[in-house]
Each structure stands twice: as C-alpha cells, then as structure tokens.
PDB file of N, CA and C in Angstrom:
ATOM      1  N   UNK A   1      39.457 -72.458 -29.944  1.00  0.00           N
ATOM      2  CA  UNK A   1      39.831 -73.618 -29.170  1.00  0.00           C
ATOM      3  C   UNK A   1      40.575 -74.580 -30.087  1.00  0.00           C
ATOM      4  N   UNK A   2      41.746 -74.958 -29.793  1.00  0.00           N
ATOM      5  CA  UNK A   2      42.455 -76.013 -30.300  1.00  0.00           C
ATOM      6  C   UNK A   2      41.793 -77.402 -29.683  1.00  0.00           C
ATOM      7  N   UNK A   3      41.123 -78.235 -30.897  1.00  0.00           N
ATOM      8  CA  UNK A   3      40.966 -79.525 -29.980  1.00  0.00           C
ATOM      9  C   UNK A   3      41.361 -80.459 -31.025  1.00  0.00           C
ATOM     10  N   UNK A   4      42.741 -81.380 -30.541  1.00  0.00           N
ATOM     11  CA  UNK A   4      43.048 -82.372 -31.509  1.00  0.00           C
ATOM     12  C   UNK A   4      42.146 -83.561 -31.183  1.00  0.00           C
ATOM     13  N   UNK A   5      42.208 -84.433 -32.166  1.00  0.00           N
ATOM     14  CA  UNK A   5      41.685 -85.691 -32.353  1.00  0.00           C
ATOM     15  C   UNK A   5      42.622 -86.823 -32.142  1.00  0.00           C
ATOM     16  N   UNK A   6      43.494 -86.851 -32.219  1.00  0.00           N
ATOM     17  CA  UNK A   6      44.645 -88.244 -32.701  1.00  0.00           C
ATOM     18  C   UNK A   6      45.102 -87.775 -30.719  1.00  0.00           C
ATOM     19  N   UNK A   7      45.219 -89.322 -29.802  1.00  0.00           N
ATOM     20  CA  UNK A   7      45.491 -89.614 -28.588  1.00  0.00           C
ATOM     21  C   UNK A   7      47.208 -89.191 -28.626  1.00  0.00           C
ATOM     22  N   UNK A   8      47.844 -89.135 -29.816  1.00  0.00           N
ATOM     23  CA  UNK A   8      49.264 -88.957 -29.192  1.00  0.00           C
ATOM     24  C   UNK A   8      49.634 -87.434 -29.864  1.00  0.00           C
ATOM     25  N   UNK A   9      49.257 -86.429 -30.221  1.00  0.00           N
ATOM     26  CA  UNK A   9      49.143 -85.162 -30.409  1.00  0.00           C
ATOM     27  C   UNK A   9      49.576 -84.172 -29.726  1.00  0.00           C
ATOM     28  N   UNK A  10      47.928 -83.875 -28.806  1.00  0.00           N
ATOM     29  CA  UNK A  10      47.513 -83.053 -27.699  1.00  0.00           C
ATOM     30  C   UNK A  10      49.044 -82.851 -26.786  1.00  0.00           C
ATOM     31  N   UNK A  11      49.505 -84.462 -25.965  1.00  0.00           N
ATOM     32  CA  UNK A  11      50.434 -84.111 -25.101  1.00  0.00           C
ATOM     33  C   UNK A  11      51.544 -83.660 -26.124  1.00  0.00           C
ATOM     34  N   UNK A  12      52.198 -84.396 -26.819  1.00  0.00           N
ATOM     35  CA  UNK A  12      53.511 -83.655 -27.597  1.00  0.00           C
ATOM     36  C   UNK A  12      53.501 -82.825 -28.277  1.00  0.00           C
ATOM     37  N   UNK A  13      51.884 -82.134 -28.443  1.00  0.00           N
ATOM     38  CA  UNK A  13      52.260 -80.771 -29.010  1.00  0.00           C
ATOM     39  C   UNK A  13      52.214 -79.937 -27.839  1.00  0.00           C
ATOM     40  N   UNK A  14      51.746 -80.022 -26.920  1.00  0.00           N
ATOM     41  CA  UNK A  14      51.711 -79.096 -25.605  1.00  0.00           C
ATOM     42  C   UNK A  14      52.801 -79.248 -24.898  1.00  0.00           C
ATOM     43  N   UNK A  15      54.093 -79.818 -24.693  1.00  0.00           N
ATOM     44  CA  UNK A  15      55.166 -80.471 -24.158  1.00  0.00           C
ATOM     45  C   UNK A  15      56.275 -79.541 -25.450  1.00  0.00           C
ATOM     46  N   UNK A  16      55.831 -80.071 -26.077  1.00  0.00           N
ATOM     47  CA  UNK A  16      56.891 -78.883 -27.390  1.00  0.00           C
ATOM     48  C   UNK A  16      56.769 -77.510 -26.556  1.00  0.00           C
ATOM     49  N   UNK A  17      55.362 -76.906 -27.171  1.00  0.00           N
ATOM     50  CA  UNK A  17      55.116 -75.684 -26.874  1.00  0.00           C
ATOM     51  C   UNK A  17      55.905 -74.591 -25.058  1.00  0.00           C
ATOM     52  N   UNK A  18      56.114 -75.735 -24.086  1.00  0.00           N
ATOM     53  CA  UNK A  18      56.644 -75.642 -23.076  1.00  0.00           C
ATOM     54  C   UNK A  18      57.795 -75.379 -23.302  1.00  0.00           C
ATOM     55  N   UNK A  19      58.719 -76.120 -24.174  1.00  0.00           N
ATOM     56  CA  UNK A  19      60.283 -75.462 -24.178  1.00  0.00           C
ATOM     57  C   UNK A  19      60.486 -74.750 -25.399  1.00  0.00           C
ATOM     58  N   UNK A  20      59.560 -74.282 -25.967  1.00  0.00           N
ATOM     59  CA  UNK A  20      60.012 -73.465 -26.977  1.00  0.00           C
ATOM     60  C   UNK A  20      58.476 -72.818 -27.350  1.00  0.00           C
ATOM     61  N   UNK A  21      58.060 -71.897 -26.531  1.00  0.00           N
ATOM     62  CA  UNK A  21      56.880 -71.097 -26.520  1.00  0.00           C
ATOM     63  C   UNK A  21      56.047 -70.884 -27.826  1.00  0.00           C
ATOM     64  N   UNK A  22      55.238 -70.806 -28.492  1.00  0.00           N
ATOM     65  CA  UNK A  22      54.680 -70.110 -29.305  1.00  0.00           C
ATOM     66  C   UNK A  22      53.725 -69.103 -29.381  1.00  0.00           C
ATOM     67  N   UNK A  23      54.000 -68.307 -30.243  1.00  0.00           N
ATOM     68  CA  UNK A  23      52.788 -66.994 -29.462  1.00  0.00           C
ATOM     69  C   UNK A  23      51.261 -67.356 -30.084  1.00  0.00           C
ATOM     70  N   UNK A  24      50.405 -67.840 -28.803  1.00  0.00           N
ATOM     71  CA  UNK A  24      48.907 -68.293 -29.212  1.00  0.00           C
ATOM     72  C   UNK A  24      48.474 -67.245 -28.176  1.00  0.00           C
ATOM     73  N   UNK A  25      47.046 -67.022 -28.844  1.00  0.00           N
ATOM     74  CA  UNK A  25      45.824 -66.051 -28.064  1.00  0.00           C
ATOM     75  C   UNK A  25      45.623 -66.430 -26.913  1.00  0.00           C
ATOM     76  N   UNK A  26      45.226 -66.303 -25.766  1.00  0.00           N
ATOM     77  CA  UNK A  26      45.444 -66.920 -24.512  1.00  0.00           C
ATOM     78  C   UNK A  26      43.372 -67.284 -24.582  1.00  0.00           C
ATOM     79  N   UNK A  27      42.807 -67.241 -25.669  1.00  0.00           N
ATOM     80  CA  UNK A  27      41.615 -67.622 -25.498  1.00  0.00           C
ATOM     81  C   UNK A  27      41.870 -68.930 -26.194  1.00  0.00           C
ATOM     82  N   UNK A  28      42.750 -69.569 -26.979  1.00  0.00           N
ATOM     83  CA  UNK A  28      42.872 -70.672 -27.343  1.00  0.00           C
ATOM     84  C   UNK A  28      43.433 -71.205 -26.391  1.00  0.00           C
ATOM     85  N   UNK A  29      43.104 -71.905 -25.515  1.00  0.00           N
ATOM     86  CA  UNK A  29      43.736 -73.030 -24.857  1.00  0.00           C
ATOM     87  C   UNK A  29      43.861 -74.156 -25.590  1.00  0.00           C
ATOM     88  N   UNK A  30      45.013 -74.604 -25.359  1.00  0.00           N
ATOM     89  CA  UNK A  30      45.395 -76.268 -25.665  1.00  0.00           C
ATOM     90  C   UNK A  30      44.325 -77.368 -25.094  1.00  0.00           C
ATOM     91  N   UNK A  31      43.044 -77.940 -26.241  1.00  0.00           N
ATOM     92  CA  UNK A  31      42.015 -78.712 -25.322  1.00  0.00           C
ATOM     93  C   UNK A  31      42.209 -80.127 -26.354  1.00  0.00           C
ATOM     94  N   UNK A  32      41.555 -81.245 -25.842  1.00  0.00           N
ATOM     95  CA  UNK A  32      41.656 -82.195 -26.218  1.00  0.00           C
ATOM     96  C   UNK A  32      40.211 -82.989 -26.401  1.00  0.00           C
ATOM     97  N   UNK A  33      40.113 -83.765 -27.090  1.00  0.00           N
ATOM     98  CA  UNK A  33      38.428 -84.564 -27.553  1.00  0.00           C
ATOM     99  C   UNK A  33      38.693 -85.682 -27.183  1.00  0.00           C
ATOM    100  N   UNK A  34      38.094 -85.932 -25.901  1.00  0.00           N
ATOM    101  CA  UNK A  34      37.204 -87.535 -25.646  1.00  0.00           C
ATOM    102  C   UNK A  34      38.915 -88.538 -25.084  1.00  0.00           C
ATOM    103  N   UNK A  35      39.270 -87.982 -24.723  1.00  0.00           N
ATOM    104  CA  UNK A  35      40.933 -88.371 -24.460  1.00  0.00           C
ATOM    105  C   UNK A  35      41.166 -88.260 -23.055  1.00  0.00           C
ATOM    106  N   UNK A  36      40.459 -89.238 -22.276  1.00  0.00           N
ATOM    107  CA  UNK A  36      41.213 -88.985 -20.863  1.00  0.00           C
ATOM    108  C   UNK A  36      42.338 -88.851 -20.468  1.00  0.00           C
ATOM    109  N   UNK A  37      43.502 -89.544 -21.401  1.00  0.00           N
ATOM    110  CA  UNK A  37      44.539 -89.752 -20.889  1.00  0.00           C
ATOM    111  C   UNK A  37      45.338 -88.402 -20.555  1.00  0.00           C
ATOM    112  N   UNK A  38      44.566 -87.427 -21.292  1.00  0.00           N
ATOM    113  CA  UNK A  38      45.170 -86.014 -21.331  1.00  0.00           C
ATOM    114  C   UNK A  38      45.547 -85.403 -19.957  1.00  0.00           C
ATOM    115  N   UNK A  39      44.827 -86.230 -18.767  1.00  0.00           N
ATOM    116  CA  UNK A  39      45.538 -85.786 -17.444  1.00  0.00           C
ATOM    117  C   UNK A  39      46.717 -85.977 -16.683  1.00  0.00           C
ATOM    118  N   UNK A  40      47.615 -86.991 -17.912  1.00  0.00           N
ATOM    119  CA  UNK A  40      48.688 -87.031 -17.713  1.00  0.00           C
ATOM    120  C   UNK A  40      49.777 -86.127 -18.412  1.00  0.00           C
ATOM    121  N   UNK A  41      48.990 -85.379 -19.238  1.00  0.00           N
ATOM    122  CA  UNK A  41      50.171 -84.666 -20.091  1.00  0.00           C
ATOM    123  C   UNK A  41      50.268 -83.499 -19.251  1.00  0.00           C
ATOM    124  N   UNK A  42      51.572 -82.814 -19.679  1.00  0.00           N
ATOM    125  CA  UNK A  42      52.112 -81.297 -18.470  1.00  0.00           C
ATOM    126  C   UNK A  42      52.160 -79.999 -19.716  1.00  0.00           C
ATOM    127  N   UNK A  43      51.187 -79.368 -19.273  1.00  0.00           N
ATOM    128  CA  UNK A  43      49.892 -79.379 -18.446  1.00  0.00           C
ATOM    129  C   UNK A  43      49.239 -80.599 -18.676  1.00  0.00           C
ATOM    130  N   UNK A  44      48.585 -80.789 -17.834  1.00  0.00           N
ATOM    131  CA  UNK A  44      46.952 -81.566 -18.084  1.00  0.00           C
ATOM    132  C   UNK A  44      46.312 -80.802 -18.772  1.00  0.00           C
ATOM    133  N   UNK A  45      45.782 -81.511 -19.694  1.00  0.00           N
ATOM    134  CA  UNK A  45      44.862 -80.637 -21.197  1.00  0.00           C
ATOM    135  C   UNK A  45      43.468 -80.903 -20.729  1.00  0.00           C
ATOM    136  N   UNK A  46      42.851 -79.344 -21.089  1.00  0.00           N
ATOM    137  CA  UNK A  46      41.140 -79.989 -20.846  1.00  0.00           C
ATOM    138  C   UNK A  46      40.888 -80.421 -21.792  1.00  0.00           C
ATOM    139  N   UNK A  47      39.940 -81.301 -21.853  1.00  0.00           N
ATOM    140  CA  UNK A  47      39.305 -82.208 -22.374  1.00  0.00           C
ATOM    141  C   UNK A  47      37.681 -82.125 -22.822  1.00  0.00           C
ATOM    142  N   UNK A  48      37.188 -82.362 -23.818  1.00  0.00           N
ATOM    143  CA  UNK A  48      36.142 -82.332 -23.999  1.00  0.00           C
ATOM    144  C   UNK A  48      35.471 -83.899 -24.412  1.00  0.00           C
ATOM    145  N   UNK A  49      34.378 -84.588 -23.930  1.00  0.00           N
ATOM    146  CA  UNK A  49      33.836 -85.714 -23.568  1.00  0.00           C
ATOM    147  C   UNK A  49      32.404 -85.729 -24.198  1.00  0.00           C
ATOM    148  N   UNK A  50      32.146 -85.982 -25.383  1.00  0.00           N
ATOM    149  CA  UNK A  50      30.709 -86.046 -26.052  1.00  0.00           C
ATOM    150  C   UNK A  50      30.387 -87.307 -25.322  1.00  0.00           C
ATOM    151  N   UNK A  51      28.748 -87.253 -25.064  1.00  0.00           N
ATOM    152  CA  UNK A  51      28.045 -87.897 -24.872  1.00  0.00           C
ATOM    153  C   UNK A  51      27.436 -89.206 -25.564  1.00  0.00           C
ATOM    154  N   UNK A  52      28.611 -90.310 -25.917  1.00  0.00           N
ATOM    155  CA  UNK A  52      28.754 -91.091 -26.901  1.00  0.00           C
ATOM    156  C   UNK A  52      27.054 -92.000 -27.067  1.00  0.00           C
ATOM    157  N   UNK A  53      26.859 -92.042 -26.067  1.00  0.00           N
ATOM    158  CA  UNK A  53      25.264 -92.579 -25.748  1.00  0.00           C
ATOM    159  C   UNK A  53      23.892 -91.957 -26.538  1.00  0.00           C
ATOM    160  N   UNK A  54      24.324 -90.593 -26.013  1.00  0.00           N
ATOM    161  CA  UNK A  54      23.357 -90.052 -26.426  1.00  0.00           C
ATOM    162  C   UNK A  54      23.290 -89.771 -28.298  1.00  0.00           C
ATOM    163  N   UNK A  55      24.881 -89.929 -28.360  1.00  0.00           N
ATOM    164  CA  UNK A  55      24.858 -89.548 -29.820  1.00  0.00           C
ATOM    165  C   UNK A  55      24.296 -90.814 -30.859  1.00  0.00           C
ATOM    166  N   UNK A  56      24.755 -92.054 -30.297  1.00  0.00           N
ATOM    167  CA  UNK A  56      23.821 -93.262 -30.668  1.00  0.00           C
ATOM    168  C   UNK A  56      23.023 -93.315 -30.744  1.00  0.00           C
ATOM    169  N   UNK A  57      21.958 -92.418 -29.721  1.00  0.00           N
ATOM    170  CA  UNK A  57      20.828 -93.168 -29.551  1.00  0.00           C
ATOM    171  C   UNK A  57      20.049 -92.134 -30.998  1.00  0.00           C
ATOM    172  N   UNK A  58      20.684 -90.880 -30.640  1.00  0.00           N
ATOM    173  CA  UNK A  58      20.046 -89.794 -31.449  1.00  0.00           C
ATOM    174  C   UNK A  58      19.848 -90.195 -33.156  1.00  0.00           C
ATOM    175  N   UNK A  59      21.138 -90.887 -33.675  1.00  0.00           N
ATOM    176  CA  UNK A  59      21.737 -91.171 -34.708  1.00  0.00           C
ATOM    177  C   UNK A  59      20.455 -92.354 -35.324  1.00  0.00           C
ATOM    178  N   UNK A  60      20.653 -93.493 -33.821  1.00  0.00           N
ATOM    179  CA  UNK A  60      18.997 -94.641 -34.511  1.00  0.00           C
ATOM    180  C   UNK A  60      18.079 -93.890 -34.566  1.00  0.00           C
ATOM    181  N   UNK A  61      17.618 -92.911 -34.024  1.00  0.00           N
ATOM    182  CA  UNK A  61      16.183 -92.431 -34.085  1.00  0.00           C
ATOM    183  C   UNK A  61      16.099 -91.579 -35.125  1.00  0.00           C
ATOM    184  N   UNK A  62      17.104 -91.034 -35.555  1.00  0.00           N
ATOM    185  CA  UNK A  62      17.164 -90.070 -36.560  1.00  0.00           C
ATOM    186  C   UNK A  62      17.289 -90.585 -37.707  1.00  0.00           C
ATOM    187  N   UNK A  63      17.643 -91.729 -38.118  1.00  0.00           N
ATOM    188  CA  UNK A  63      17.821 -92.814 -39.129  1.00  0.00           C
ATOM    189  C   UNK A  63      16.400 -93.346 -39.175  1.00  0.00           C
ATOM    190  N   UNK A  64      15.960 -93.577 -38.447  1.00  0.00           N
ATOM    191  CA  UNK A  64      14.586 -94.420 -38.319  1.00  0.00           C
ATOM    192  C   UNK A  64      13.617 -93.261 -38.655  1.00  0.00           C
ATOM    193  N   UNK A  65      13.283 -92.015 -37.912  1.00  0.00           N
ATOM    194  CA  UNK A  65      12.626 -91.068 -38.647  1.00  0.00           C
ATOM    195  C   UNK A  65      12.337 -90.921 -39.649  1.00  0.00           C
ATOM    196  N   UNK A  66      13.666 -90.906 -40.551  1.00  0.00           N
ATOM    197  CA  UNK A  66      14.105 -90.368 -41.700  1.00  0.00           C
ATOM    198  C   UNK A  66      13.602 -91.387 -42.735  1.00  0.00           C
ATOM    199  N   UNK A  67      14.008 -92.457 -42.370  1.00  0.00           N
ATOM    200  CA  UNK A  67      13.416 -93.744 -43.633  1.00  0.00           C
ATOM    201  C   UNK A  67      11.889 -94.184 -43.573  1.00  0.00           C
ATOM    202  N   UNK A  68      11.470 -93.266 -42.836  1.00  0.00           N
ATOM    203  CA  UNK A  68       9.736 -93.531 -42.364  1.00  0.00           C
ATOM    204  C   UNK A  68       9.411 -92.469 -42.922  1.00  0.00           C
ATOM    205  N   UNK A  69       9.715 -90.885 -43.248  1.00  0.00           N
ATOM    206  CA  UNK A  69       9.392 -90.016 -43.084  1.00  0.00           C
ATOM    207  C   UNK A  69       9.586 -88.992 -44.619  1.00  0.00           C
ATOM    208  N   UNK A  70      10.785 -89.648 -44.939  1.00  0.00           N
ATOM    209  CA  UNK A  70      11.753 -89.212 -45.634  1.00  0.00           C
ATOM    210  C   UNK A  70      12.270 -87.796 -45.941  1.00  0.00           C
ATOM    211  N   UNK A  71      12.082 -87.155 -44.563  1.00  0.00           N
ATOM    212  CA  UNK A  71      12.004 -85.737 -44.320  1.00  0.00           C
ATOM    213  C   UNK A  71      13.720 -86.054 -43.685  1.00  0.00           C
ATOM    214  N   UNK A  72      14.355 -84.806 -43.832  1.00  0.00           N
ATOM    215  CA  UNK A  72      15.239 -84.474 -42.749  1.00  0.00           C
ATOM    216  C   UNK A  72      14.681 -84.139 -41.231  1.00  0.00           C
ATOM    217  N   UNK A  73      15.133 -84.394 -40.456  1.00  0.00           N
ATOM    218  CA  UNK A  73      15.536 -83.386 -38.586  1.00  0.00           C
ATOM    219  C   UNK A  73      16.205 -82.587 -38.965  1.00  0.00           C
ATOM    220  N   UNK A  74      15.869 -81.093 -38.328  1.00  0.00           N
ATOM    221  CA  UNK A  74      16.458 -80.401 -37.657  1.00  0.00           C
ATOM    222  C   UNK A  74      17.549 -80.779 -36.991  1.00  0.00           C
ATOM    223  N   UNK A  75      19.036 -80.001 -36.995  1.00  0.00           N
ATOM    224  CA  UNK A  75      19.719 -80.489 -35.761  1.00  0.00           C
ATOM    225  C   UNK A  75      19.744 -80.510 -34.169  1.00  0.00           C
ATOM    226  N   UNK A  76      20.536 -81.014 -33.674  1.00  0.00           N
ATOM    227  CA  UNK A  76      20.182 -81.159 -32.067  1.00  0.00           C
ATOM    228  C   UNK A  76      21.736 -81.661 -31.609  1.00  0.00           C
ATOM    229  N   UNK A  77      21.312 -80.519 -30.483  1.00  0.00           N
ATOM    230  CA  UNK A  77      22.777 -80.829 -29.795  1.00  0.00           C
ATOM    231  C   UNK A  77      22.468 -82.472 -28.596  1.00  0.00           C
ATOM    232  N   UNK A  78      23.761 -82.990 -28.749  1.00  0.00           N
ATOM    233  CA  UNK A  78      23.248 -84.020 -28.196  1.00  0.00           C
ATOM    234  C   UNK A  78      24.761 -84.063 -26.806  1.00  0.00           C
ATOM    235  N   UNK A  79      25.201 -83.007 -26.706  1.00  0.00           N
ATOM    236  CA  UNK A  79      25.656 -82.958 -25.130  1.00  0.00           C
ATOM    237  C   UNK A  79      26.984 -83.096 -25.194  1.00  0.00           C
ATOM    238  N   UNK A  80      27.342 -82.580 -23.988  1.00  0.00           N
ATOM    239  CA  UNK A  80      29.376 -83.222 -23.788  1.00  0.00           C
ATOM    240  C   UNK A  80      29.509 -83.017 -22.360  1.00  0.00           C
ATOM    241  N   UNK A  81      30.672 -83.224 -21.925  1.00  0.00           N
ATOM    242  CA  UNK A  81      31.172 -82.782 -20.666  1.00  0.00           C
ATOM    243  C   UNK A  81      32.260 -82.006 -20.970  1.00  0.00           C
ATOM    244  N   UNK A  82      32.790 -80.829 -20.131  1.00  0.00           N
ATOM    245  CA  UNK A  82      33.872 -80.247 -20.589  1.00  0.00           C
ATOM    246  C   UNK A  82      34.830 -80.397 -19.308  1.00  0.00           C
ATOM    247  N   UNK A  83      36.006 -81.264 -18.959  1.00  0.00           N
ATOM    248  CA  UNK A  83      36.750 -81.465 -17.722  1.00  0.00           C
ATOM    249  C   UNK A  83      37.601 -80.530 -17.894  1.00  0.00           C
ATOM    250  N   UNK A  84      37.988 -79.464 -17.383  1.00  0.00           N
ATOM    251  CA  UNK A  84      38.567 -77.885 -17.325  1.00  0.00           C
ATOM    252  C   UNK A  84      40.101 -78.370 -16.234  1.00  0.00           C
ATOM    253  N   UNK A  85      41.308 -78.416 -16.948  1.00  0.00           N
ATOM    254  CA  UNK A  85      42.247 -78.820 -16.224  1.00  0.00           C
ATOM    255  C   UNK A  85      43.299 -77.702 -16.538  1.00  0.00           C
ATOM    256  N   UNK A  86      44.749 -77.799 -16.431  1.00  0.00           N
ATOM    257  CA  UNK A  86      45.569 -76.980 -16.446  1.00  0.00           C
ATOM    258  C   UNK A  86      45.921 -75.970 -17.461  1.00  0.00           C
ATOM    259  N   UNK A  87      45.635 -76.965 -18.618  1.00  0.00           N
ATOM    260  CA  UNK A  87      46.000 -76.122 -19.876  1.00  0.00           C
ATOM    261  C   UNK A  87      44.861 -74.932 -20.039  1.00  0.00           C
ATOM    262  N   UNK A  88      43.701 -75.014 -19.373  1.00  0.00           N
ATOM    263  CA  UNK A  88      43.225 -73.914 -19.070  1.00  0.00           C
ATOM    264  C   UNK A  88      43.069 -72.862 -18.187  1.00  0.00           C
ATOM    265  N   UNK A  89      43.108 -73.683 -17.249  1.00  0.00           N
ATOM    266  CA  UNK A  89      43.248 -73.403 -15.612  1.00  0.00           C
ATOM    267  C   UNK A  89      44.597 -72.815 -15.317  1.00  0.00           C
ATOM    268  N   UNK A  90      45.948 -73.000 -15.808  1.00  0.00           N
ATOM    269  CA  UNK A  90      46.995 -72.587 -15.342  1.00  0.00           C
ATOM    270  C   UNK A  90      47.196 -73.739 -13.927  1.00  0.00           C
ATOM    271  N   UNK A  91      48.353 -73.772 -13.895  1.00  0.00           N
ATOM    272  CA  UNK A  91      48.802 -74.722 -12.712  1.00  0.00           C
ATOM    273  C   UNK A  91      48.368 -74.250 -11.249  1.00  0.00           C
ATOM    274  N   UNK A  92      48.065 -75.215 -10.545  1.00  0.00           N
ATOM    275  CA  UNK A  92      47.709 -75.233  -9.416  1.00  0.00           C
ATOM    276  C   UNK A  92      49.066 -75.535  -8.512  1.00  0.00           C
ATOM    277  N   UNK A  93      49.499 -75.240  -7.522  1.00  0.00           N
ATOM    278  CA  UNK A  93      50.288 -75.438  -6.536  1.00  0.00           C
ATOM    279  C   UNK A  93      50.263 -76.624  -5.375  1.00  0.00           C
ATOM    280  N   UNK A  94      51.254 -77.727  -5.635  1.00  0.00           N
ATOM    281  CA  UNK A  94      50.439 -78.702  -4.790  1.00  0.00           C
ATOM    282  C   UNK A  94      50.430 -78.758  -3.306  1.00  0.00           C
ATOM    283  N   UNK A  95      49.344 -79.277  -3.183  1.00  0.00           N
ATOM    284  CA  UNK A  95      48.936 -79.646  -1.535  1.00  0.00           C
ATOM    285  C   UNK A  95      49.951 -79.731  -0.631  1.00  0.00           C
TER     286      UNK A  95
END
C-alpha cells in the first residue's frame, strides 16, 4: 500500500500517474493517511483515518502506566477507518 503523508502529494502524484502511467502492482493502490481532502483528487484516493482519540487517550494511559510502573505495555492497536474510494475501487459511472 502506498500511503503518503504530506496533503499535497497523494493528488499530484496520482494525477501524474494518469497521463503518463507507471507500471505498479495492482495490489498497491494509491491510498492516502488521515486526508479527507483526497475525495477531490481524480481518482478519489482511499484514505485511511486513525482514530486520533483513541490514540490520545491510549498514549496518557500508557505514559501514566509506565511512570508508575516503570514497566513497558505491550502494544495495542488503537483503530482506523479505512474510506475505500476510486483509487481502489476503480471508477464508478455516474448516476
């Protein structure tokens, strides 16, 4: 999975890739991190959406553990959403 970080990337590298193809694995889709705006780029890039809440909350408690305890945690997944749009999906035909 390709997932950039930087908000102005994702679309102009996927907008390149449109007029001048590159040969990628078709299991890499073009995806994007925590970047809504990505439903404006052509394709629309899926997107992946961590659970910024939960990662806070995990982060105080795991800090607080730790200076009480002075043990490490185990890791823990602390969640995402994955919004599945064109760049994976392939284009849809409109209404």
């Amino acid at each position: 999975m390709n997932a950039a970080t930087d908000d102005t990337v994702p679309p102009c590298a996927n907008s390149s890739s449109e007029r001048a193809p590159a040969p990628t694995p078709s299991s890499a889709p073009p995806t994007s991190y925590d970047i809504d705006e990505d439903r404006y780029s052509t394709p629309a890039l899926t997107t992946i959406f961590p659970d910024k809440r939960q990662i806070a909350e995990t982060a105080v408690d795991r800090l607080l553990a730790r200076a009480r305890s002075k043990t490490d945690l185990p890791a823990n997944d602390t969640g995402f959403t994955l919004n599945v749009r064109e760049s994976t999906m392939g284009r849809t035909s409109p209404a």
